[in-house]
Protein backbone atom coordinates (compact mmCIF):
# COMPACT_ATOMS: atom_id res chain seq x y z
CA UNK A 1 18.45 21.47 78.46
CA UNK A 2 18.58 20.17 81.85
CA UNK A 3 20.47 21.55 85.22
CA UNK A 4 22.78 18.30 84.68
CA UNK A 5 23.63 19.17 81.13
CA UNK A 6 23.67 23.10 80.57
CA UNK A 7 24.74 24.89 76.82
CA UNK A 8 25.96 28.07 76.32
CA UNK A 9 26.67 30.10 73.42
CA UNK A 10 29.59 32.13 73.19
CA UNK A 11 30.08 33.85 69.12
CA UNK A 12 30.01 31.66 67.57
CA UNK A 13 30.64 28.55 70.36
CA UNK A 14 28.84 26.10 71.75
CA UNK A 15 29.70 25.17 75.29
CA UNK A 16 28.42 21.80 76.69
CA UNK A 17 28.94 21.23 80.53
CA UNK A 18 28.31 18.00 81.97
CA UNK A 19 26.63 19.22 85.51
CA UNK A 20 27.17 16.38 87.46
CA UNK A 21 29.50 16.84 89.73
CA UNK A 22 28.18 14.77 92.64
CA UNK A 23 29.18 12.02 90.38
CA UNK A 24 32.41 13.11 89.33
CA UNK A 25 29.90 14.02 85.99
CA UNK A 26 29.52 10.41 85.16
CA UNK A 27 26.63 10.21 82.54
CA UNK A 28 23.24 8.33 83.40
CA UNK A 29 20.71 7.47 80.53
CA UNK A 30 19.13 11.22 80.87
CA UNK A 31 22.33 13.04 80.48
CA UNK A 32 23.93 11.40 77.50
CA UNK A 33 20.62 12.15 75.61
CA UNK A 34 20.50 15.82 76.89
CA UNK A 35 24.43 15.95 75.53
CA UNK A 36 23.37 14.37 72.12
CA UNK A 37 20.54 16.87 71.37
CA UNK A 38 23.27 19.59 72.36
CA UNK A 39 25.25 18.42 69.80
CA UNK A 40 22.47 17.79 67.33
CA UNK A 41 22.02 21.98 67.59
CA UNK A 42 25.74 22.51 67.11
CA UNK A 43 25.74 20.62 63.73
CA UNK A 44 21.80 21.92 62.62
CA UNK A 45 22.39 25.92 63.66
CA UNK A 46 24.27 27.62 61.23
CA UNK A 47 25.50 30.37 63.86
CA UNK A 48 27.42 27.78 65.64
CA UNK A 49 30.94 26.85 63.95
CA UNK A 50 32.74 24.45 67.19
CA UNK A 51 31.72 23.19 70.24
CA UNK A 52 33.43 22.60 73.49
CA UNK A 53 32.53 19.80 76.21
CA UNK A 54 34.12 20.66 79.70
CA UNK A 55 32.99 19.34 83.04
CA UNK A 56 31.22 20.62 86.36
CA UNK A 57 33.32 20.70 89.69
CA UNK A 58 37.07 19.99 89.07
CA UNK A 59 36.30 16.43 86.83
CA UNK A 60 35.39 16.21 83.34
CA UNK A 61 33.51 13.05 83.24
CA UNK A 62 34.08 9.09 85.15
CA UNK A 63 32.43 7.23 82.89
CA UNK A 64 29.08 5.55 83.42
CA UNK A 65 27.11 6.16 86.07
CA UNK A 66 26.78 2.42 87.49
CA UNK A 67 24.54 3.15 90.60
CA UNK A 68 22.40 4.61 88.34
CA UNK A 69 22.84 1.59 85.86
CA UNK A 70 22.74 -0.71 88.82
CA UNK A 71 19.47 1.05 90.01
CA UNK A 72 17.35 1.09 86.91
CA UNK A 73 19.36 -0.53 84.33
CA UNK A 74 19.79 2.36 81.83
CA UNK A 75 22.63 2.95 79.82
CA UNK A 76 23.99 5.88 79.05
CA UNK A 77 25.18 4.94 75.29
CA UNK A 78 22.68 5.98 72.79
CA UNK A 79 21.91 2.88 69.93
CA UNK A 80 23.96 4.41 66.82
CA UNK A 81 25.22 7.00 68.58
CA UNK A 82 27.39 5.51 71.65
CA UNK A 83 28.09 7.24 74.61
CA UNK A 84 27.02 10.73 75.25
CA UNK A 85 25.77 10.69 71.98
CA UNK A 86 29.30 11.04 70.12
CA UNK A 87 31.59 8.08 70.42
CA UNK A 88 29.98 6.41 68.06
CA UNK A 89 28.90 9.46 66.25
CA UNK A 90 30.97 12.49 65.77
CA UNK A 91 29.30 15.94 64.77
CA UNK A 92 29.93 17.48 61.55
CA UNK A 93 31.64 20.55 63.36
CA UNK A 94 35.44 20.49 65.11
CA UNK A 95 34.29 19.34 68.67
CA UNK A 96 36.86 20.10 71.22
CA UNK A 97 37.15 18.79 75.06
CA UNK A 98 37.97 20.77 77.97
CA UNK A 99 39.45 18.24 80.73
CA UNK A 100 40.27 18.96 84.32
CA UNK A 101 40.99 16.10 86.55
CA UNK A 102 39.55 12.37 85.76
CA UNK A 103 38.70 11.78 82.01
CA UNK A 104 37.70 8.21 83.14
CA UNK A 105 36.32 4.85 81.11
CA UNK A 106 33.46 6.00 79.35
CA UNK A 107 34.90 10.25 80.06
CA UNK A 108 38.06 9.00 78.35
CA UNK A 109 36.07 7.63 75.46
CA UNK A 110 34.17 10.78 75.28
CA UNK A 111 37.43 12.86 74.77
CA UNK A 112 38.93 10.53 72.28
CA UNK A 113 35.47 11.91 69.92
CA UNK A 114 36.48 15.06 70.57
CA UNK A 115 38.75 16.60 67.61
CA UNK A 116 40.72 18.35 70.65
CA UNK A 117 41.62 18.48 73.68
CA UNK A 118 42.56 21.21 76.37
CA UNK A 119 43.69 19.72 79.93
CA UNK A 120 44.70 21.15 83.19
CA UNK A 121 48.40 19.61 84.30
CA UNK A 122 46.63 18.27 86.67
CA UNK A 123 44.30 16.04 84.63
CA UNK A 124 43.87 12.27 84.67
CA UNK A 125 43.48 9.93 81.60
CA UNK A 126 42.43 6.25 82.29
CA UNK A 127 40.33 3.33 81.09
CA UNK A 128 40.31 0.57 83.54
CA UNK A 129 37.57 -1.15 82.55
CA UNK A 130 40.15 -4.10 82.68
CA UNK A 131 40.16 -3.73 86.42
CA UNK A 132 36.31 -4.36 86.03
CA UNK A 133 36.21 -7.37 83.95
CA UNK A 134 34.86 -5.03 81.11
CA UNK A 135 35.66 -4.12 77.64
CA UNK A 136 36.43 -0.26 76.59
CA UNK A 137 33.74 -0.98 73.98
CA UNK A 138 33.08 3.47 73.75
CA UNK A 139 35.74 3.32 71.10
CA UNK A 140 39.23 3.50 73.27
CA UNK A 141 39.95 -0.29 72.51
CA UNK A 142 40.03 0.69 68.27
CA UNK A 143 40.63 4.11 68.17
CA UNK A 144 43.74 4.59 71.21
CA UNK A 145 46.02 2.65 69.52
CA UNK A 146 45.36 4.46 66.09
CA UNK A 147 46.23 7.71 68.42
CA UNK A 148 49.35 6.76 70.65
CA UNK A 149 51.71 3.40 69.59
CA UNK A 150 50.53 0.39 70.07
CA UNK A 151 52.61 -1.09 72.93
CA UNK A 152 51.25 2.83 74.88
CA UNK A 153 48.04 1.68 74.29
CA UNK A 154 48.34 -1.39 75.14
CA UNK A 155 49.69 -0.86 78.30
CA UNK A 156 46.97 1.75 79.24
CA UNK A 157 43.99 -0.52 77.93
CA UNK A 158 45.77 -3.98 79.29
CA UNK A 159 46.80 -2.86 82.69
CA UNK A 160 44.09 -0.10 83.11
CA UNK A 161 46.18 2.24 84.94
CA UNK A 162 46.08 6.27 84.05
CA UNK A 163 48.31 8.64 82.40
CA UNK A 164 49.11 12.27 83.86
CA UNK A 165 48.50 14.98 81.59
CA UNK A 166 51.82 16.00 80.44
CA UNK A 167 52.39 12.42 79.60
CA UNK A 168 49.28 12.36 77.35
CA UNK A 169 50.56 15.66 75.88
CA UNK A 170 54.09 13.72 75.11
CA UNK A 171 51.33 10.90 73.20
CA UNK A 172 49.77 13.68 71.60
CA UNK A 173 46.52 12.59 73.29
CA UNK A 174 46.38 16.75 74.04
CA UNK A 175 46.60 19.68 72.42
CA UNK A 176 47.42 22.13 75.03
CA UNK A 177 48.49 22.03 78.68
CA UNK A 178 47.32 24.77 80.98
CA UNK A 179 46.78 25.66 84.68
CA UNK A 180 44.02 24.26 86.49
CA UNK A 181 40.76 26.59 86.53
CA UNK A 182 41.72 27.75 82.98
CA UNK A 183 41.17 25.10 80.44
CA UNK A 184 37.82 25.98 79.79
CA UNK A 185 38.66 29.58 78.90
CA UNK A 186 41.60 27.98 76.91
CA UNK A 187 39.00 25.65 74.84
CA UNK A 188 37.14 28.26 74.47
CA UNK A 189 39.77 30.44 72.49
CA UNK A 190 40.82 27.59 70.93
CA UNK A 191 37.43 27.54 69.63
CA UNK A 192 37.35 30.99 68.90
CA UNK A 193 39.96 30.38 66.67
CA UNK A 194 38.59 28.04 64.65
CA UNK A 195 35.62 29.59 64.69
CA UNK A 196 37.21 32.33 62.88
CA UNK A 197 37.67 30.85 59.13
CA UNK A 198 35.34 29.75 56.66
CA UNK A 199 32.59 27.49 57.84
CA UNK A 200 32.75 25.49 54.67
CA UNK A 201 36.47 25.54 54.68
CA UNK A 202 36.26 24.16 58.23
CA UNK A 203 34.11 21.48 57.88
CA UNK A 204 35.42 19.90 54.29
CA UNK A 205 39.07 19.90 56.00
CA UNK A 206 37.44 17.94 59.17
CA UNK A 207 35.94 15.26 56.76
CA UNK A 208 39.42 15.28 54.61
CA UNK A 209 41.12 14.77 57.65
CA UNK A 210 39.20 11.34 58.79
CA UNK A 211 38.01 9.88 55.67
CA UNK A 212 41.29 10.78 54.47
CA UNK A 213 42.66 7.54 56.44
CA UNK A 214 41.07 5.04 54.64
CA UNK A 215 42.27 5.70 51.21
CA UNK A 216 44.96 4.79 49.45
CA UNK A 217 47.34 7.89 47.93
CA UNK A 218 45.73 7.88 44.75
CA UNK A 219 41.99 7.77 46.35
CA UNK A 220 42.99 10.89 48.49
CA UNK A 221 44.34 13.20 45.94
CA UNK A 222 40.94 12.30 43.18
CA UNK A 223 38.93 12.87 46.21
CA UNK A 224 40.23 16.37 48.06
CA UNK A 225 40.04 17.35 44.51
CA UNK A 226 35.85 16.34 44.47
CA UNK A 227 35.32 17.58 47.81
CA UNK A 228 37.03 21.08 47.72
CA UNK A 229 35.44 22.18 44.12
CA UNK A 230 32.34 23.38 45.88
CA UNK A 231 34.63 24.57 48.42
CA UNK A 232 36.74 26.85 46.24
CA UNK A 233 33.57 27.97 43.82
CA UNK A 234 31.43 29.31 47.37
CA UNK A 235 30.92 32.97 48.14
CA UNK A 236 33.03 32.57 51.46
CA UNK A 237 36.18 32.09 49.37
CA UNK A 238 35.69 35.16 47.28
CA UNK A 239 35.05 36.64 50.41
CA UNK A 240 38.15 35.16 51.99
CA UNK A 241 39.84 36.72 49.22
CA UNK A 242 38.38 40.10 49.21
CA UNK A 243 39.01 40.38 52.76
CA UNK A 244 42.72 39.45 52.49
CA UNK A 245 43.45 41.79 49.78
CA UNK A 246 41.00 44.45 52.00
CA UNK A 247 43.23 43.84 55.21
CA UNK A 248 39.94 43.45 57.03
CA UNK A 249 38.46 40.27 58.94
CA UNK A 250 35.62 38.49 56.73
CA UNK A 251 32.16 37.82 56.79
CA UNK A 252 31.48 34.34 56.28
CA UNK A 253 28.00 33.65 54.96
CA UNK A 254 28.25 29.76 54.89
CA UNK A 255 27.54 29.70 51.26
């Protein structure tokens, strides 16, 4: 990875940090490839069960880079993939985002294909591509009012003015509120805590949970059913068991 885009691995987590801060960790053409191979590793290495994104320097991300568009004409959304490699696209694994102050435009987009989200009460949430002439076409435009009513999401996309964070966390645009300097250690527990149960478990319940929206009743109870047989027949739920009945933590195996 690159100085702009570093990864860490913390037991299990994947930590992505956008290392732009001299941008307010907008995302040029370079960037949102480094995060999508990032991510590509959290889904293809079994040893990693979540991954966080946080941000460099007091901002989790503005958006697009537009000098850098302006300058060379590179975009920073990926064809199939969208911006930073996820909007369009989200990883197989719980993905959760660690914001402290402006999650902006395209950095609000970004969050919204995150599974979580952990913000400072300082943080800023905002898509004023309106203000621009422009379209919120990351994904905030479909998928904000499927999060927040309609007339809230109107309001943000129409009039393009932010949110604080406690009044995203009243939307339940956020998981959890904390002070600023922390949320990253915050994501990262949260993490930890999902990182925890049964990989298989995990990532079954993840797919339940969107494709889940597009089926009728009927669909979604034939189709948990389908989806959680190899679920329930896998080692890791023996183990599960075992280790319940042991009073001792498990060892998943994946399998």
């Amino acid at each position: 990875m690159s100085d702009e885009v570093f990864v860490e691995r913390r037991e299990g987590v994947q930590v992505i940090t956008i290392n732009r801060p001299y941008v307010k960790n907008a995302l040029d053409g370079a960037a949102s490839r480094e995060m999508a191979r990032a991510v590509d590793e959290l889904d293809a290495d079994d040893d990693l069960r979540v991954g966080v994104i946080a941000g460099a320097g007091g901002t989790f991300c503005a958006g697009m880079d537009l000098k850098a568009f302006a300058a060379g004409g590179e975009s920073p959304g990926i064809p199939g993939r969208g911006f930073g490699g996820i909007t369009a696209r989200r990883p197989k694994k719980p993905l959760i985002a660690a914001v402290e102050g402006w999650a902006l435009a395209g950095g609000f987009e970004l969050m919204l294909a995150c599974d979580m989200v952990v913000a400072s009460y300082g943080a800023r949430f905002g898509v004023p591509e309106v203000k621009r002439g422009l379209v919120a076409s990351a994904g905030a435009a479909v998928l904000l009012p499927q999060r927040v009513p309609q007339c809230v999401a109107l309001e943000m996309l129409l009039t393009g003015e932010p949110i604080g964070a406690r009044r995203a966390a009243e939307l339940g645009l956020v998981n959890r509120l904390v002070p600023q300097g922390e949320t990253r250690g915050a994501a990262i527990d949260l993490a930890g805590a999902i990182a925890a149960n049964g990989p298989l478990a995990v990532a079954v319940t993840k797919r339940l949970a969107y494709e889940g929206r597009d089926w009728t009743f009927a669909e979604s109870m034939e189709k948990s059913v389908t989806m959680t047989r190899v679920v329930s027949a896998s080692d890791d739920a023996r183990e599960g068991a075992r280790a319940f009945a042991e009073k001792r933590r498990p060892v998943w195996t994946g399998r």
